[in-house]
PDB file of N, CA and C in Angstrom:
ATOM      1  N   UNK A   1       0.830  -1.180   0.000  1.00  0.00           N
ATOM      2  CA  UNK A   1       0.000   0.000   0.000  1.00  0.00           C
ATOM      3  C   UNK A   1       0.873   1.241   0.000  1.00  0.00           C
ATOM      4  N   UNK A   2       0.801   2.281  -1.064  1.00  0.00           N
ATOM      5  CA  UNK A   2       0.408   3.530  -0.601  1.00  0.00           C
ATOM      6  C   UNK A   2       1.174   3.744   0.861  1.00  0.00           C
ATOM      7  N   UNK A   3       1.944   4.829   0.819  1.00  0.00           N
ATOM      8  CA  UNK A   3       2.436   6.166   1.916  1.00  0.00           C
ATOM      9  C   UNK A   3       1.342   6.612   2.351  1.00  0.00           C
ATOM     10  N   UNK A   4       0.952   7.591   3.698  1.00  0.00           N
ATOM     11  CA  UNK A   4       0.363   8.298   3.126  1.00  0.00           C
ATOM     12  C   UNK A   4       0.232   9.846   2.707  1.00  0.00           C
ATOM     13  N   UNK A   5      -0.470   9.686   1.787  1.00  0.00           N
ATOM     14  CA  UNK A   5      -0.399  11.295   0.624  1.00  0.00           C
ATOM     15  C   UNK A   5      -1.399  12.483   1.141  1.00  0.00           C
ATOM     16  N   UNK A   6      -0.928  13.246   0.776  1.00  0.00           N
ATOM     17  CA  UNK A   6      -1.853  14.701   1.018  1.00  0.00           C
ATOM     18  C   UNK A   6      -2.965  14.629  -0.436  1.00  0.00           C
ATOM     19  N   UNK A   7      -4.091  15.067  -0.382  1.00  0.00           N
ATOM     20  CA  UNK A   7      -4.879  15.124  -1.244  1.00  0.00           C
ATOM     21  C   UNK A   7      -4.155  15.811  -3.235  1.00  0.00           C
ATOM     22  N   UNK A   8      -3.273  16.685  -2.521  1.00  0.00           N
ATOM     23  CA  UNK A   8      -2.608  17.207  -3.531  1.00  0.00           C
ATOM     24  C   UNK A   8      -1.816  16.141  -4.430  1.00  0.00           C
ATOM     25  N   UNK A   9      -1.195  15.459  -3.513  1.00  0.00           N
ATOM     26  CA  UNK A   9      -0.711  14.124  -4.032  1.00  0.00           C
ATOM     27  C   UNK A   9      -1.290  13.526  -4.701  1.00  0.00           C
ATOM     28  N   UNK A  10      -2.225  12.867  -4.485  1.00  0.00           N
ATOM     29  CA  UNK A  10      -3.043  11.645  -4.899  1.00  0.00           C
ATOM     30  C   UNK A  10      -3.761  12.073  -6.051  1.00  0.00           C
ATOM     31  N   UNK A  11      -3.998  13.243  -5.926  1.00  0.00           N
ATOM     32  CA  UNK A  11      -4.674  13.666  -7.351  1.00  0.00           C
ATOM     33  C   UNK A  11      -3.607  13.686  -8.443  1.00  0.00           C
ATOM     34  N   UNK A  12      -2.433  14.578  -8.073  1.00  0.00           N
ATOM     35  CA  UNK A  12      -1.362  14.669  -9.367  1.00  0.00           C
ATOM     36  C   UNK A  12      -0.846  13.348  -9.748  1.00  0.00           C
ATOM     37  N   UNK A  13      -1.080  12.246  -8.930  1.00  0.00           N
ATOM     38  CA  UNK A  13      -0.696  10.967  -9.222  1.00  0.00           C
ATOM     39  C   UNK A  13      -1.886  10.158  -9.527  1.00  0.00           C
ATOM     40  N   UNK A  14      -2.817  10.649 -10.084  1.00  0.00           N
ATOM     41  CA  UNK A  14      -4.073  10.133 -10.036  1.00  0.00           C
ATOM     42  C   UNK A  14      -3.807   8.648 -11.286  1.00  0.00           C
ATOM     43  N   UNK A  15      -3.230   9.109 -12.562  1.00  0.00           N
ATOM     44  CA  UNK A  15      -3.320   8.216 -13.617  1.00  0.00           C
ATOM     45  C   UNK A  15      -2.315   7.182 -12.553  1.00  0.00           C
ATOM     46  N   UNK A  16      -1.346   7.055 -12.216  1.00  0.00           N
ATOM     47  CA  UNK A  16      -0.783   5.996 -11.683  1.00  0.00           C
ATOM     48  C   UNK A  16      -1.012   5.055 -10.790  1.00  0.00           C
ATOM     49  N   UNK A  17      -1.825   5.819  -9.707  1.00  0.00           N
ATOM     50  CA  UNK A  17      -2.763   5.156  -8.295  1.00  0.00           C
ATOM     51  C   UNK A  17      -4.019   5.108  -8.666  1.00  0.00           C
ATOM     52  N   UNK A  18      -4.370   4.877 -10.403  1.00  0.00           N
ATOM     53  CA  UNK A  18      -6.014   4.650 -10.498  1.00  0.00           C
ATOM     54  C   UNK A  18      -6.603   3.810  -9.893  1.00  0.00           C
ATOM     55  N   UNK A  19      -7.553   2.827  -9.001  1.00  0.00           N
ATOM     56  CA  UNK A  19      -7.909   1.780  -8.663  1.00  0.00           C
ATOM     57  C   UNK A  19      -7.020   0.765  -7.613  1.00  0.00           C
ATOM     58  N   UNK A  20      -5.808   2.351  -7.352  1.00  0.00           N
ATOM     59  CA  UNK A  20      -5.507   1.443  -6.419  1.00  0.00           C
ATOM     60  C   UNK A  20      -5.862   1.755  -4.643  1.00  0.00           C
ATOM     61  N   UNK A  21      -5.487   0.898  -4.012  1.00  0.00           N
ATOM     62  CA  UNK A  21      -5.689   1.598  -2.519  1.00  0.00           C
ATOM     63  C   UNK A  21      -4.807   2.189  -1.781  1.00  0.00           C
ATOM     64  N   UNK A  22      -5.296   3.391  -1.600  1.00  0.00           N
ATOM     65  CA  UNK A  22      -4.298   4.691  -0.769  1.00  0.00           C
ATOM     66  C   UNK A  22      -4.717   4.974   0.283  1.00  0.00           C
ATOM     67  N   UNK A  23      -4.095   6.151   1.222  1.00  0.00           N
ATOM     68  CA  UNK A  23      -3.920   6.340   2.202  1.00  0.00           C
ATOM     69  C   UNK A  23      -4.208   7.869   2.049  1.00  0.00           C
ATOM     70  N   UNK A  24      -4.787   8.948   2.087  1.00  0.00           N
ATOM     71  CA  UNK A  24      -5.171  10.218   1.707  1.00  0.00           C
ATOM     72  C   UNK A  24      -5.578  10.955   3.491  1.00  0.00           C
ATOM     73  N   UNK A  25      -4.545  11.837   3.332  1.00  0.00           N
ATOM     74  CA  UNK A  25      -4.625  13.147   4.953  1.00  0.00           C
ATOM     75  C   UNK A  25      -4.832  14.135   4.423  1.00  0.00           C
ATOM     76  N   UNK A  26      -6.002  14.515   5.205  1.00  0.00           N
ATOM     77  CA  UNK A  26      -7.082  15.935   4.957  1.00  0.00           C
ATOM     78  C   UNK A  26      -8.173  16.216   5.719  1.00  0.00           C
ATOM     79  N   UNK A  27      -8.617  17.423   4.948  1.00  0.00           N
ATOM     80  CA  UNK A  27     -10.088  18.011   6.086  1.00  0.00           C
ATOM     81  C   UNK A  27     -11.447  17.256   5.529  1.00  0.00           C
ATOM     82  N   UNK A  28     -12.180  16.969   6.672  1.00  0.00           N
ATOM     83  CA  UNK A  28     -13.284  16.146   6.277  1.00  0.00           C
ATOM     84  C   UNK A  28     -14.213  17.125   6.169  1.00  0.00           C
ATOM     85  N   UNK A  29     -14.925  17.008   4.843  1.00  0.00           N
ATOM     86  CA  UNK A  29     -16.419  17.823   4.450  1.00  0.00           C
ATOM     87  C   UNK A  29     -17.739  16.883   4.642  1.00  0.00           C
ATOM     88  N   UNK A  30     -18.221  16.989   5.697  1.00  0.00           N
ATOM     89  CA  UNK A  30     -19.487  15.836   5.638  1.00  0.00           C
ATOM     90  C   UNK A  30     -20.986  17.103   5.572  1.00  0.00           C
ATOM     91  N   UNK A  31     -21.931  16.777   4.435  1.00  0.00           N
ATOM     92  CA  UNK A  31     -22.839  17.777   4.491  1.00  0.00           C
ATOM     93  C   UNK A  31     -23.391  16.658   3.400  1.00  0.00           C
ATOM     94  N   UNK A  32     -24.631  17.724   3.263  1.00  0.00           N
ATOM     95  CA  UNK A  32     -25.735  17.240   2.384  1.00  0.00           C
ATOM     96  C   UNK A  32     -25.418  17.088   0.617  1.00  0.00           C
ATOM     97  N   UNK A  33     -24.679  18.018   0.431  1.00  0.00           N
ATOM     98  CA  UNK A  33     -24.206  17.795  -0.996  1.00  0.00           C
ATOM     99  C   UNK A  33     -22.674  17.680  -1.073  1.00  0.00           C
ATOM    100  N   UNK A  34     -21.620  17.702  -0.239  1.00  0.00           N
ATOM    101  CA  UNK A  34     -20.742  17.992   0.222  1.00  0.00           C
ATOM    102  C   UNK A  34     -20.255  16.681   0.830  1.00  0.00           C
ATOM    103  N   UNK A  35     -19.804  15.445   0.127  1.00  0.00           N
ATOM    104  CA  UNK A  35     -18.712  14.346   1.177  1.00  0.00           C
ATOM    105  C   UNK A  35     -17.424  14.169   0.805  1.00  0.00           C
ATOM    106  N   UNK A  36     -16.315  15.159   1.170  1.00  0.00           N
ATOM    107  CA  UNK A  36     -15.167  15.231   0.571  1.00  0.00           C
ATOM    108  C   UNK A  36     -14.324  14.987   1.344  1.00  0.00           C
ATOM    109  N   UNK A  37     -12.858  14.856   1.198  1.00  0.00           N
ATOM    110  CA  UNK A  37     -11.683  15.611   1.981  1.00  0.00           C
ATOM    111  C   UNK A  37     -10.756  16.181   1.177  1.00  0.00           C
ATOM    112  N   UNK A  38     -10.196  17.692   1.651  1.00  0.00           N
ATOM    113  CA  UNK A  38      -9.911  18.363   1.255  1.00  0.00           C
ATOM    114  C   UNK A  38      -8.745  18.531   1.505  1.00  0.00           C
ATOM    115  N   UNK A  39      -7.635  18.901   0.370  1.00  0.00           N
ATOM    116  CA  UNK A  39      -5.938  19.290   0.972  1.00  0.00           C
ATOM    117  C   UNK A  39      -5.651  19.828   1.984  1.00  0.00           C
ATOM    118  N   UNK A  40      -4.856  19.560   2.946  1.00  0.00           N
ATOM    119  CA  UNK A  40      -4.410  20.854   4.024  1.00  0.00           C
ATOM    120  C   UNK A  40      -3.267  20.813   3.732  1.00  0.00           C
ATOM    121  N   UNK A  41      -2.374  21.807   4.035  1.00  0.00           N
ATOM    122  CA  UNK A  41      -3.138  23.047   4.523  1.00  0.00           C
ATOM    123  C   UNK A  41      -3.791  23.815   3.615  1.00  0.00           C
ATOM    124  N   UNK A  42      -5.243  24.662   4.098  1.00  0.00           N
ATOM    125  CA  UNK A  42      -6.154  25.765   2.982  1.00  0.00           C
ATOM    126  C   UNK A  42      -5.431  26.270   2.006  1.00  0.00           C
ATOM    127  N   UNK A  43      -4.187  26.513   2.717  1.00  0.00           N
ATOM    128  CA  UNK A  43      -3.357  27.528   1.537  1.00  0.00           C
ATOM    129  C   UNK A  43      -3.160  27.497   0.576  1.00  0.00           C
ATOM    130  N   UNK A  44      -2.968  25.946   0.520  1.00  0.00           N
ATOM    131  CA  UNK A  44      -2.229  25.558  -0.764  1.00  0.00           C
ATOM    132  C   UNK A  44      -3.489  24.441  -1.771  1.00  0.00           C
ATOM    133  N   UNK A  45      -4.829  24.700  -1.723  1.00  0.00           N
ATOM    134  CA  UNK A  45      -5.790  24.702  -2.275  1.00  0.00           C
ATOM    135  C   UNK A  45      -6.609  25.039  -3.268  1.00  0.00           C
ATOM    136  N   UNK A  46      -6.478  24.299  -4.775  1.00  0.00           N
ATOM    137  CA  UNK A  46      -6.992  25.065  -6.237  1.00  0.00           C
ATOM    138  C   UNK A  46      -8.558  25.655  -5.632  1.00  0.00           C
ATOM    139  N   UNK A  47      -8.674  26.237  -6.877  1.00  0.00           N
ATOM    140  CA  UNK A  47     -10.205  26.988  -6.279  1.00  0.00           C
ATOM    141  C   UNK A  47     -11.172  25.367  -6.425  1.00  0.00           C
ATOM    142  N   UNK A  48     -12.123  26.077  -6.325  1.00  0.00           N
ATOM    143  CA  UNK A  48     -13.787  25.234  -6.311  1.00  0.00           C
ATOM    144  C   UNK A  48     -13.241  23.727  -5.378  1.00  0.00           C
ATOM    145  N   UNK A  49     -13.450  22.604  -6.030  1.00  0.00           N
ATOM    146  CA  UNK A  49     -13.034  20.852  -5.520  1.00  0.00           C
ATOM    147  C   UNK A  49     -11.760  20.888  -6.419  1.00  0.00           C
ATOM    148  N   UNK A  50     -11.178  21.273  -7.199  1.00  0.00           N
ATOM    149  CA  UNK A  50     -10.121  20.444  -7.458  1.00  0.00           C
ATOM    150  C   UNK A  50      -8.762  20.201  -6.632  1.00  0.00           C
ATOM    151  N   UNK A  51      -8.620  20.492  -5.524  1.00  0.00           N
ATOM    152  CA  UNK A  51      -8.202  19.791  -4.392  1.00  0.00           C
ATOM    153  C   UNK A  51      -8.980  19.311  -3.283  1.00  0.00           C
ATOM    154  N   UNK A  52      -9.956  18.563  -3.908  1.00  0.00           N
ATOM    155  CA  UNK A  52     -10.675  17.563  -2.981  1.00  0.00           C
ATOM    156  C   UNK A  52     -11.245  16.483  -3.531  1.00  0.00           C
ATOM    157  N   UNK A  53     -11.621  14.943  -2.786  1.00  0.00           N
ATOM    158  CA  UNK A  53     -11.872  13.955  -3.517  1.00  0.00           C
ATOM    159  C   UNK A  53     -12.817  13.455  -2.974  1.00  0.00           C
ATOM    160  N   UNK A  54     -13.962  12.889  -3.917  1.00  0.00           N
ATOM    161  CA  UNK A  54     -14.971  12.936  -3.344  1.00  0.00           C
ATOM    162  C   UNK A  54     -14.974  11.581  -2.853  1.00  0.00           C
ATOM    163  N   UNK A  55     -15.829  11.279  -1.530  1.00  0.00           N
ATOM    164  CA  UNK A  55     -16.226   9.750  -0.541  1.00  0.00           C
ATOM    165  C   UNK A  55     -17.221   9.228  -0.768  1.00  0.00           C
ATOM    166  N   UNK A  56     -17.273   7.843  -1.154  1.00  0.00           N
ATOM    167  CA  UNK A  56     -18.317   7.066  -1.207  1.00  0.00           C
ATOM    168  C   UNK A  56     -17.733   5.649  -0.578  1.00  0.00           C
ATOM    169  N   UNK A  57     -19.398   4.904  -0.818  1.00  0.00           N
ATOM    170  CA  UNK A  57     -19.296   4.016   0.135  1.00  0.00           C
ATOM    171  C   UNK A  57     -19.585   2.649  -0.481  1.00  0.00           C
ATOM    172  N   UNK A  58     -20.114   2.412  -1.575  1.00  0.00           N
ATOM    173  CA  UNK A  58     -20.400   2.170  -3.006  1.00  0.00           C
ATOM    174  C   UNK A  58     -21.994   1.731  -2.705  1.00  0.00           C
ATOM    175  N   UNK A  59     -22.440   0.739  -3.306  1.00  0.00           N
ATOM    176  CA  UNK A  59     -23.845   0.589  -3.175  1.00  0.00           C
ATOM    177  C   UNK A  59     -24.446  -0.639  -2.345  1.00  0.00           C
ATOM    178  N   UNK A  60     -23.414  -1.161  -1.640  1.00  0.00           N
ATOM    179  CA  UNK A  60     -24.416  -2.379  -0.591  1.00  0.00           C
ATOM    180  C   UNK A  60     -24.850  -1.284   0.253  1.00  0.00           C
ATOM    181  N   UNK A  61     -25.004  -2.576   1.215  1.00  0.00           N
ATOM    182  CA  UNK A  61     -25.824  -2.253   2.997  1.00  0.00           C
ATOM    183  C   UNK A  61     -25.095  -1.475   3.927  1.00  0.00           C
ATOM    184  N   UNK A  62     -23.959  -1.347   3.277  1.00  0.00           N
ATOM    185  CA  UNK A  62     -23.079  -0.889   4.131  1.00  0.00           C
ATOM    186  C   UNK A  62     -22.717   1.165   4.317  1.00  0.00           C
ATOM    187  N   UNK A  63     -22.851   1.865   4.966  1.00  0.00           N
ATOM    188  CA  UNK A  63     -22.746   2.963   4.946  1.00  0.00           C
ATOM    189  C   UNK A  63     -21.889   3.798   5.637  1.00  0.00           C
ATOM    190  N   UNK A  64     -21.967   5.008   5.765  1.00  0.00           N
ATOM    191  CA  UNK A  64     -21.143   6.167   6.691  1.00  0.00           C
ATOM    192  C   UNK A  64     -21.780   6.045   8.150  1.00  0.00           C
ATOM    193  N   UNK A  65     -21.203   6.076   9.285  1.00  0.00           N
ATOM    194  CA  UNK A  65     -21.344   6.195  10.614  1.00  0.00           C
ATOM    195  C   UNK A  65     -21.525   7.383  10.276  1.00  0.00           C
ATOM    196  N   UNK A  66     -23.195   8.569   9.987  1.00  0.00           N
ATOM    197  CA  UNK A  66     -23.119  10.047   9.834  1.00  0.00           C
ATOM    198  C   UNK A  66     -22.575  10.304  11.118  1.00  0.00           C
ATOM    199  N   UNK A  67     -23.582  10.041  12.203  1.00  0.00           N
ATOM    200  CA  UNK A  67     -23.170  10.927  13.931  1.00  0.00           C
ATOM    201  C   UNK A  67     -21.683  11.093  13.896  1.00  0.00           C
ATOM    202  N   UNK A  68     -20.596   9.566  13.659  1.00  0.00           N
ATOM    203  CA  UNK A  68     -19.361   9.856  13.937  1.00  0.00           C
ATOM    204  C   UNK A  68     -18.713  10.555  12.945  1.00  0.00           C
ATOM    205  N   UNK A  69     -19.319  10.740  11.807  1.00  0.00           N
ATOM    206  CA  UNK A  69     -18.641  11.853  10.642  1.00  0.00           C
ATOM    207  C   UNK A  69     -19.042  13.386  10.555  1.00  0.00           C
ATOM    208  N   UNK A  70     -20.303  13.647  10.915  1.00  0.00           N
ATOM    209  CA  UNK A  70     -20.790  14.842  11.840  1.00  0.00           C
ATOM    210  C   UNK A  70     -19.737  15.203  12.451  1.00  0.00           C
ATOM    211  N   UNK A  71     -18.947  14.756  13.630  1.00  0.00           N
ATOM    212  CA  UNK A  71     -18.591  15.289  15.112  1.00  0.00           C
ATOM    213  C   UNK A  71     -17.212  15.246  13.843  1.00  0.00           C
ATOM    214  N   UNK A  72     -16.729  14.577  12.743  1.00  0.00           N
ATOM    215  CA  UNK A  72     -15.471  14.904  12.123  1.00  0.00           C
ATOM    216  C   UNK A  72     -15.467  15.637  11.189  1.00  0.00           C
ATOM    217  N   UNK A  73     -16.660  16.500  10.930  1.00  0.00           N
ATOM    218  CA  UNK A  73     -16.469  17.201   9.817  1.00  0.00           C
ATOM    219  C   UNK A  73     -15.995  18.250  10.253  1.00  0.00           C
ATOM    220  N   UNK A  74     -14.856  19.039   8.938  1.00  0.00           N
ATOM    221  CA  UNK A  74     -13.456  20.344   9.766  1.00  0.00           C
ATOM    222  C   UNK A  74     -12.636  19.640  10.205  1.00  0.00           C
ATOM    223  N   UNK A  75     -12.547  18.586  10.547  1.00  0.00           N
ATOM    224  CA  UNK A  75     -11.516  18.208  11.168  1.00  0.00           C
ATOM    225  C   UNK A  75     -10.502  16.842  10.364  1.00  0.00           C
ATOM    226  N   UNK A  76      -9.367  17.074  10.329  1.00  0.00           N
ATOM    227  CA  UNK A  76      -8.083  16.435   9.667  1.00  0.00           C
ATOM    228  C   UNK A  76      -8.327  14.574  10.565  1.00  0.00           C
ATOM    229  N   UNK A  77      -8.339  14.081   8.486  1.00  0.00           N
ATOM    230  CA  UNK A  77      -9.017  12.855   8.795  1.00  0.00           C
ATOM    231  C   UNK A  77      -7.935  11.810   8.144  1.00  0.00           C
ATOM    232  N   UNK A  78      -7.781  10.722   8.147  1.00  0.00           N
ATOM    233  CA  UNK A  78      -6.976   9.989   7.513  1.00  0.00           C
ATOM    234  C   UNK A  78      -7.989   8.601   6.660  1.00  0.00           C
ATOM    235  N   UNK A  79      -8.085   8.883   5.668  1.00  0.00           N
ATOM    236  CA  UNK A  79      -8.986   7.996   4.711  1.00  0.00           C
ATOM    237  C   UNK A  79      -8.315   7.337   4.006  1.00  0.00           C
ATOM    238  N   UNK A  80      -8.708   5.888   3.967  1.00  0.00           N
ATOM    239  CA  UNK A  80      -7.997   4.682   3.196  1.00  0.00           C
ATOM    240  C   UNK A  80      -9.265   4.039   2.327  1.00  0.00           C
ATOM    241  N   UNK A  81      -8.538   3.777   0.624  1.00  0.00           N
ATOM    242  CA  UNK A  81      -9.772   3.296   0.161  1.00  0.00           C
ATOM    243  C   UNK A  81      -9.026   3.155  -1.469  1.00  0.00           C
ATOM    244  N   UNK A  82      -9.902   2.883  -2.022  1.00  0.00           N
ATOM    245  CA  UNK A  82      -9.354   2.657  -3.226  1.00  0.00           C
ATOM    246  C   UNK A  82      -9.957   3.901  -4.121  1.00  0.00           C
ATOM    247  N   UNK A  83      -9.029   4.434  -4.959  1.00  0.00           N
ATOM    248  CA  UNK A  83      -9.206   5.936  -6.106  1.00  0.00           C
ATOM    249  C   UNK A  83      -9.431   5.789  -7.268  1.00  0.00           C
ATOM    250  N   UNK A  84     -10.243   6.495  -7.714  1.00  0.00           N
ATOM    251  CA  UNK A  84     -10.764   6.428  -9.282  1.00  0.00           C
ATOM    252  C   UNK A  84     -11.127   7.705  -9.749  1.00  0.00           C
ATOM    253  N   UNK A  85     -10.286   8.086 -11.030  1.00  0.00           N
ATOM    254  CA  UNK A  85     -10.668   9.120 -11.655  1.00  0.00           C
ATOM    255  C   UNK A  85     -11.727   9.422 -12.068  1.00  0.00           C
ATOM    256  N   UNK A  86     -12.212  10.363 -12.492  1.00  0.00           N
ATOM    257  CA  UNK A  86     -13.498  11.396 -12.896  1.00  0.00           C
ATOM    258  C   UNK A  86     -13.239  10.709 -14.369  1.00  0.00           C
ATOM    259  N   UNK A  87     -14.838  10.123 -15.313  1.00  0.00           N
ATOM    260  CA  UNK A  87     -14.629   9.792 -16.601  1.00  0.00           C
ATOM    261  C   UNK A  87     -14.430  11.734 -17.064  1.00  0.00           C
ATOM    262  N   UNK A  88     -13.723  11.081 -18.654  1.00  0.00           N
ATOM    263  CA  UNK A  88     -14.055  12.578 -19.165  1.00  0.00           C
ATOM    264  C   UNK A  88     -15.225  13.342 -19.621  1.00  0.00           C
ATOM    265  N   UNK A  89     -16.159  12.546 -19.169  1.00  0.00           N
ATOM    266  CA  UNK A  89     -17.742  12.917 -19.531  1.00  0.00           C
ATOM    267  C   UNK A  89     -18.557  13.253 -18.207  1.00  0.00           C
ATOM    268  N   UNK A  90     -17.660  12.801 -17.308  1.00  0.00           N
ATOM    269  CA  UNK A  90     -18.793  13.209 -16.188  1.00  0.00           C
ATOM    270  C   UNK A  90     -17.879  13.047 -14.631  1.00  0.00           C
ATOM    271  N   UNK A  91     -17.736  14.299 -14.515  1.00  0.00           N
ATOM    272  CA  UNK A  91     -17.148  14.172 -12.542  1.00  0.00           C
ATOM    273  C   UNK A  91     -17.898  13.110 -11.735  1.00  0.00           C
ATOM    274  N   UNK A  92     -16.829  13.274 -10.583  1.00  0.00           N
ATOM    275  CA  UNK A  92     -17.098  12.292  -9.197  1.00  0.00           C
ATOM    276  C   UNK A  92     -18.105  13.467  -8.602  1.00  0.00           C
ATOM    277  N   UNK A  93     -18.722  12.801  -7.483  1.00  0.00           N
ATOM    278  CA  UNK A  93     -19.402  13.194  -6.541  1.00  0.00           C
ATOM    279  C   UNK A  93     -20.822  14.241  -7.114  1.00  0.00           C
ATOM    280  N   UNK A  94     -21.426  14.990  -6.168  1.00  0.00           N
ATOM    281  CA  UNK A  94     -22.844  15.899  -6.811  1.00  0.00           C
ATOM    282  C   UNK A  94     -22.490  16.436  -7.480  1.00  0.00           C
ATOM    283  N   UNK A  95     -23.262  16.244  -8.566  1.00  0.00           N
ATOM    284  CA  UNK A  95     -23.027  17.479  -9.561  1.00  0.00           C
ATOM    285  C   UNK A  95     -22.273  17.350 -10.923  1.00  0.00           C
ATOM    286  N   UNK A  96     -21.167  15.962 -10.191  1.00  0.00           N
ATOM    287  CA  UNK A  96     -19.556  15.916 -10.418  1.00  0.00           C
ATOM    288  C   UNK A  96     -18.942  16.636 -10.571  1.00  0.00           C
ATOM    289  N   UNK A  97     -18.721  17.563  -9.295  1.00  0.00           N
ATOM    290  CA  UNK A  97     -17.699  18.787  -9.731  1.00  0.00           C
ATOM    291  C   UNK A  97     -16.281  18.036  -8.337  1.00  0.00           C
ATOM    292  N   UNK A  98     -15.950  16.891  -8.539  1.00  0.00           N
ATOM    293  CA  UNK A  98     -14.982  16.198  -7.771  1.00  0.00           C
ATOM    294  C   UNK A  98     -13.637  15.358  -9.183  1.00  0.00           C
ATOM    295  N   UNK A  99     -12.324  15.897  -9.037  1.00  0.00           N
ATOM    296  CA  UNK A  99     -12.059  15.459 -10.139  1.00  0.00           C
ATOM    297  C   UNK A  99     -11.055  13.370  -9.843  1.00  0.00           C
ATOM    298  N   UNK A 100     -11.639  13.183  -8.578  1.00  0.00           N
ATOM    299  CA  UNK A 100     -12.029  11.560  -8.427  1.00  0.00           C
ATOM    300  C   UNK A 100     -12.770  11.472  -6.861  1.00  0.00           C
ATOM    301  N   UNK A 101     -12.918  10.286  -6.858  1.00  0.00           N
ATOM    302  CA  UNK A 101     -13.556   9.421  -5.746  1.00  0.00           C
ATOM    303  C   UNK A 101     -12.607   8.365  -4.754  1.00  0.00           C
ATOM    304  N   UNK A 102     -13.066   8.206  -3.801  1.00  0.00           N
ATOM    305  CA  UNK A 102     -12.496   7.322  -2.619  1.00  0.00           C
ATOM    306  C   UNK A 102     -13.242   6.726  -2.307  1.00  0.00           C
ATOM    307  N   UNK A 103     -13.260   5.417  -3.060  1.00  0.00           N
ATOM    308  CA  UNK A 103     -13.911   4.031  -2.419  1.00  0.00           C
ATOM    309  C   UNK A 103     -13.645   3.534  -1.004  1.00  0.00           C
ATOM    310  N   UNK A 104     -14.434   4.214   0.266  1.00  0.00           N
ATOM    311  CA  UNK A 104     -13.975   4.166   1.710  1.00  0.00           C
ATOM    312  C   UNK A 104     -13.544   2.988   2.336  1.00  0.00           C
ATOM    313  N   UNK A 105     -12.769   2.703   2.607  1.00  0.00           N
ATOM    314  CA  UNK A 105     -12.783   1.463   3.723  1.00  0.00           C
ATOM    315  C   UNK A 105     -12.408   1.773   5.040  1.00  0.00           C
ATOM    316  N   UNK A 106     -11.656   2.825   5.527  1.00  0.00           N
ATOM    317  CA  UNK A 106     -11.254   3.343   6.807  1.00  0.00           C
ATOM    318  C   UNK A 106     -11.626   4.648   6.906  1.00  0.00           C
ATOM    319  N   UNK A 107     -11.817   5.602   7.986  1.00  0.00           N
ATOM    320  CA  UNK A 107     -11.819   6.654   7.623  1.00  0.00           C
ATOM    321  C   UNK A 107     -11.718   7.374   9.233  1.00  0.00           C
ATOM    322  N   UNK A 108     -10.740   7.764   9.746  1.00  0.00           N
ATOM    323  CA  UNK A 108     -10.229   7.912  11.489  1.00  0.00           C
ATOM    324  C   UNK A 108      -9.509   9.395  11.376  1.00  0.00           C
ATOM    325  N   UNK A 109      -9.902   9.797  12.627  1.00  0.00           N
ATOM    326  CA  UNK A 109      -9.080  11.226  13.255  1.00  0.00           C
ATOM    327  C   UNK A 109      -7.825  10.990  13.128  1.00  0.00           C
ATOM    328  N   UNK A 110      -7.219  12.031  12.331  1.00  0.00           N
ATOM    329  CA  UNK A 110      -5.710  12.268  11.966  1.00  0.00           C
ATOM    330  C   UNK A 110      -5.210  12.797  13.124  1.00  0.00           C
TER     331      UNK A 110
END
């Protein structure tokens, strides 16, 4: 597996770590249209999502602990999961304005 990478990372290495499983440190966005994590530090952050990747969980039974992602949203998270780029026809996440996704399997206070 995967170091682990700052969001900035994982994206510029996106064609190489396609489908694979990484290790991604950042700020957790948990909201209604909004399930991301985002580069830290702010500073060094493209505008809109393109330093952020969007979280899913894929489609079984299985889901997000919201309450325990609630009490982590803002706050620097360490997410493990497998990455997949945005097709060129259509972004990750609402809207698809996410330029990939994180197939979750861990997801703990940094």
């Amino acid at each position: 597996m995967e170091n682990q990478l700052s969001v900035n990372e994982a994206l510029a290495r996106l064609p190489e770590l396609e489908g694979q499983h990484i290790q991604v440190l950042g700020i957790l966005s948990f909201g209604f249209e909004e399930v991301c994590v985002s580069h830290f530090p702010a500073g060094e952050r493209a505008d809109g999502y393109r330093s952020s990747i969007w979280l899913s969980v894929g489609t079984g039974s299985l889901g997000f602990d919201r309450e325990a992602c609630r009490r982590l949203d803002g706050k620097r998270v360490m997410v493990e999961g497998s990455i997949y780029a945005a097709t060129p026809t259509m972004g990750c996440g609402h809207l698809g304005g996410w330029p990939a996704e994180l197939l979750v399997r861990t997801l703990n206070r940094a």
